[in-house]
C-alpha atoms as a PDB file:
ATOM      1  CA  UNK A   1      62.941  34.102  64.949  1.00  0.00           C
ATOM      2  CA  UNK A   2      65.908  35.532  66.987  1.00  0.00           C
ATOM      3  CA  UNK A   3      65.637  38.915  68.249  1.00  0.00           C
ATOM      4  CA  UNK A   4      67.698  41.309  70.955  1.00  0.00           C
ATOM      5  CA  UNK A   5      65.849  42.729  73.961  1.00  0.00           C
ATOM      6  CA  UNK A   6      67.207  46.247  74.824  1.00  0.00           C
ATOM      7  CA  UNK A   7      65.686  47.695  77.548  1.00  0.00           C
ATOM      8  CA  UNK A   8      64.566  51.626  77.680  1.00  0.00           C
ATOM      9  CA  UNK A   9      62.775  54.372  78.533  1.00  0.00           C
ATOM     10  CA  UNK A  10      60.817  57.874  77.438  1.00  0.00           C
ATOM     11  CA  UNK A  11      60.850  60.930  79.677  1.00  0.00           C
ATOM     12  CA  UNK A  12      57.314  61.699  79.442  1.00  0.00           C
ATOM     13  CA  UNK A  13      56.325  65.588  79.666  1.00  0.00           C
ATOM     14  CA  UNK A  14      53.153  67.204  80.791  1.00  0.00           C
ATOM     15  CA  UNK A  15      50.807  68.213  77.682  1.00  0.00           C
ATOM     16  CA  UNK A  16      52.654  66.023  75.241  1.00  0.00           C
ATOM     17  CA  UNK A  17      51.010  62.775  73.938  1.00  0.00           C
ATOM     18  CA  UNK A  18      52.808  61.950  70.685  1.00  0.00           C
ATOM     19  CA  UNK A  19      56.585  60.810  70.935  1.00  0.00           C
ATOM     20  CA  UNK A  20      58.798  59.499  68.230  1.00  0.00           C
ATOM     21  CA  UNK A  21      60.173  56.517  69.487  1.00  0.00           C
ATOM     22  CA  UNK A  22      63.100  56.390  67.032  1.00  0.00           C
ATOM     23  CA  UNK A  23      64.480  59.708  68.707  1.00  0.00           C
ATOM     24  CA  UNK A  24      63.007  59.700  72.400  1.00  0.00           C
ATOM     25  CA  UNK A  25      63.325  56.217  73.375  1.00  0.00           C
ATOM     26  CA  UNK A  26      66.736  56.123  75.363  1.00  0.00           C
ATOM     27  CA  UNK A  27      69.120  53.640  77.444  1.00  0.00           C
ATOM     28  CA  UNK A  28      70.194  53.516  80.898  1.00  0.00           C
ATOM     29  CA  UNK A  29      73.257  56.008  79.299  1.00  0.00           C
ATOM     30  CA  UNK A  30      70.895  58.344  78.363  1.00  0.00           C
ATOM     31  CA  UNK A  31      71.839  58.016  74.004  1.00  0.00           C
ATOM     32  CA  UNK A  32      69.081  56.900  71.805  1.00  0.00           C
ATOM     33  CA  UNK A  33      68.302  53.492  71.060  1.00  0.00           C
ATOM     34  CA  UNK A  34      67.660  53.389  67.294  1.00  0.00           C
ATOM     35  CA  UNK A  35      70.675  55.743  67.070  1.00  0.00           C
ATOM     36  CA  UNK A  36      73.165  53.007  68.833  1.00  0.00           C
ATOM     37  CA  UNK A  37      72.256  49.969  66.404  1.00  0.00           C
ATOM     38  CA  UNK A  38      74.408  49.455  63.756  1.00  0.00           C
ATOM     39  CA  UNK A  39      73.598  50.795  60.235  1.00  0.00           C
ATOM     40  CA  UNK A  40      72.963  47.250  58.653  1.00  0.00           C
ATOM     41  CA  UNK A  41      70.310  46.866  61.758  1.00  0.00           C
ATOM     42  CA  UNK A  42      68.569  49.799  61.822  1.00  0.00           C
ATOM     43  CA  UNK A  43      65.242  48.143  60.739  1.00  0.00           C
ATOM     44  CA  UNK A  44      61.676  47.978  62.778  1.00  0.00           C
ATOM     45  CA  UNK A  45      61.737  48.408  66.390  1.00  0.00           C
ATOM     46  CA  UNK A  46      58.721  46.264  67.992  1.00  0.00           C
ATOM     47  CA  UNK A  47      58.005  46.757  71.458  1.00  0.00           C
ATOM     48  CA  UNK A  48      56.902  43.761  73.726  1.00  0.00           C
ATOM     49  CA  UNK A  49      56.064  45.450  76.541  1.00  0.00           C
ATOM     50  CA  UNK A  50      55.049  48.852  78.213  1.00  0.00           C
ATOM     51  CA  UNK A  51      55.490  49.608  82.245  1.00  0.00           C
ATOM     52  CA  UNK A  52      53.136  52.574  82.967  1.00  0.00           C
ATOM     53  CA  UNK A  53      51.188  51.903  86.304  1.00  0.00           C
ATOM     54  CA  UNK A  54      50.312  54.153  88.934  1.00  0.00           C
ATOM     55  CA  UNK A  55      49.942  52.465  92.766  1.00  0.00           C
ATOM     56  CA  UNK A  56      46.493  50.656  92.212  1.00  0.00           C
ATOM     57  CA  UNK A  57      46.756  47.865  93.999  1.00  0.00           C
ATOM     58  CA  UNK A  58      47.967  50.237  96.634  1.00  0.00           C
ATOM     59  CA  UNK A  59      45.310  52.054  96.371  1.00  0.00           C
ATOM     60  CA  UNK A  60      42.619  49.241  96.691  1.00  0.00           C
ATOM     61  CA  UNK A  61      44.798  47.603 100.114  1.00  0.00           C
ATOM     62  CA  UNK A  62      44.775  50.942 101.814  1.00  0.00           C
ATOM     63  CA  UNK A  63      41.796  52.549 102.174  1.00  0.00           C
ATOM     64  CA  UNK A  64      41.531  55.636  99.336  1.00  0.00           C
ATOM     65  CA  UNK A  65      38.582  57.693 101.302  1.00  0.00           C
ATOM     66  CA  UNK A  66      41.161  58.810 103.586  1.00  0.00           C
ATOM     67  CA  UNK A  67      41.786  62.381 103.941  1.00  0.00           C
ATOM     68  CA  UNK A  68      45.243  61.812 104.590  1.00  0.00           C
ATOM     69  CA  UNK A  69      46.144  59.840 101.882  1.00  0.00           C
ATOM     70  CA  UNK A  70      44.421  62.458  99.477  1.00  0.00           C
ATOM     71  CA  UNK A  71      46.893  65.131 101.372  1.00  0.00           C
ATOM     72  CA  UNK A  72      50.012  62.519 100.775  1.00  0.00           C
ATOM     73  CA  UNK A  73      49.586  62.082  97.415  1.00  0.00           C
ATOM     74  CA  UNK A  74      48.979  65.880  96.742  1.00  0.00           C
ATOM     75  CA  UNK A  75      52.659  66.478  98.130  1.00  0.00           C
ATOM     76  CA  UNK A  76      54.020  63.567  96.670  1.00  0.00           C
ATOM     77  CA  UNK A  77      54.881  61.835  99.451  1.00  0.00           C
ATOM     78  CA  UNK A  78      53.953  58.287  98.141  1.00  0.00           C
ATOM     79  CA  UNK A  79      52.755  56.631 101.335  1.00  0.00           C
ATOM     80  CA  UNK A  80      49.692  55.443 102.909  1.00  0.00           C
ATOM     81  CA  UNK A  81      48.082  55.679 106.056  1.00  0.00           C
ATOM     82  CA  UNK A  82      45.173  53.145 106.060  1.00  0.00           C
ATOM     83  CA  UNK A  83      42.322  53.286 108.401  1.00  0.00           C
ATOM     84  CA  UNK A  84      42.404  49.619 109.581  1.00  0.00           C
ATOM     85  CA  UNK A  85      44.565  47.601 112.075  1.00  0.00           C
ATOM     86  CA  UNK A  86      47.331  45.909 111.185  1.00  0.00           C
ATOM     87  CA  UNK A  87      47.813  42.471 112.615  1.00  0.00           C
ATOM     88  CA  UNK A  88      51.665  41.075 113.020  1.00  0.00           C
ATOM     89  CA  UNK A  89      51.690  38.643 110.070  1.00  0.00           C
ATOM     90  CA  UNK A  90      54.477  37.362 107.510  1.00  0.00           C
ATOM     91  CA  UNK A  91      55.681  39.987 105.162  1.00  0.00           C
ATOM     92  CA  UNK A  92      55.030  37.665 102.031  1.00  0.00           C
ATOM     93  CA  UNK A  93      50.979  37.368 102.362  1.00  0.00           C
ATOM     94  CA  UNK A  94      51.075  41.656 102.071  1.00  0.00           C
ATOM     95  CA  UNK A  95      53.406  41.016  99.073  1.00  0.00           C
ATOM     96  CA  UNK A  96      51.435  37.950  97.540  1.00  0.00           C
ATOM     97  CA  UNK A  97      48.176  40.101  97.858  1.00  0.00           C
ATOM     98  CA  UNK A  98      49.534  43.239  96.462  1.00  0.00           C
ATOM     99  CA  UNK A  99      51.262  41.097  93.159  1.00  0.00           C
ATOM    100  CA  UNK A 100      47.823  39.790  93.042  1.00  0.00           C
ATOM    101  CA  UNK A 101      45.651  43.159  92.393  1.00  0.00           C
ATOM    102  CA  UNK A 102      48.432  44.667  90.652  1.00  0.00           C
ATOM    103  CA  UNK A 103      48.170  41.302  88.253  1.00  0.00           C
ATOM    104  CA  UNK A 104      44.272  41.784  88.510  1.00  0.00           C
ATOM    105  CA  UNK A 105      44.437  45.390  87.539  1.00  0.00           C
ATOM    106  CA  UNK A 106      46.574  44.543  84.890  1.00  0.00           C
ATOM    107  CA  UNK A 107      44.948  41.779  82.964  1.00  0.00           C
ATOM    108  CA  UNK A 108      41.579  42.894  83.380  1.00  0.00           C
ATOM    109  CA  UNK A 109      42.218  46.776  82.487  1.00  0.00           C
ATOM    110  CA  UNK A 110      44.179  45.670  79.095  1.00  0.00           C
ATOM    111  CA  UNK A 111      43.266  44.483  76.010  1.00  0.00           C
ATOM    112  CA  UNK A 112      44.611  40.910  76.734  1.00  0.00           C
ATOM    113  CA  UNK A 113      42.618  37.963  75.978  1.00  0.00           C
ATOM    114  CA  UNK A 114      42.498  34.615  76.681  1.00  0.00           C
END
């Protein structure tokens, strides 16, 4: 069948796990989304998919033993320093390697199946 895709998003708090989607699920203007349909709409929201991923794939390129990355992420500074040495290569064999162990991380941590 036909469906509409709305996009959007749940502030998430610290020591909170439940959330009520019909009331805390909100668009990019910040109203929420079960709220904005139309009365003859308001019916079952299903949800295709869920982006919730830390760095991993980060994490496994750069090397996580480091000292200073442990001080980084403790002040939030989101960046790496990895203990290796960079060679001059293209830009897209970083990015092609990093989409693949995010992928990896994804598909095998999940409950996907093939």
């Amino acid at each position: 069948g036909s469906h509409n895709i709305i996009s959007g998003s749940i502030t998430l708090t610290g020591s909170q796990q439940d959330y009520d989607i019909h009331t805390d699920l909100l668009n990019g203007d910040g109203d929420s989304i079960y709220s904005a349909q139309s009365a003859g709409s308001k019916t079952k929201l299903r949800i295709f998919d869920i982006y919730h991923f830390s760095a991993q794939a980060a994490y496994r390129f750069f090397d996580t033993t480091s000292a200073i990355n442990y001080l980084n992420n403790e002040f939030s500074f989101e960046s790496f320093t990895p203990e290796t040495v960079f060679y001059v290569l293209p830009v897209f064999e970083d990015v092609l390697r990093q989409q693949q162990m995010d992928t990896s991380n994804r598909v095998r941590r999940s409950q996907y199946t093939y």
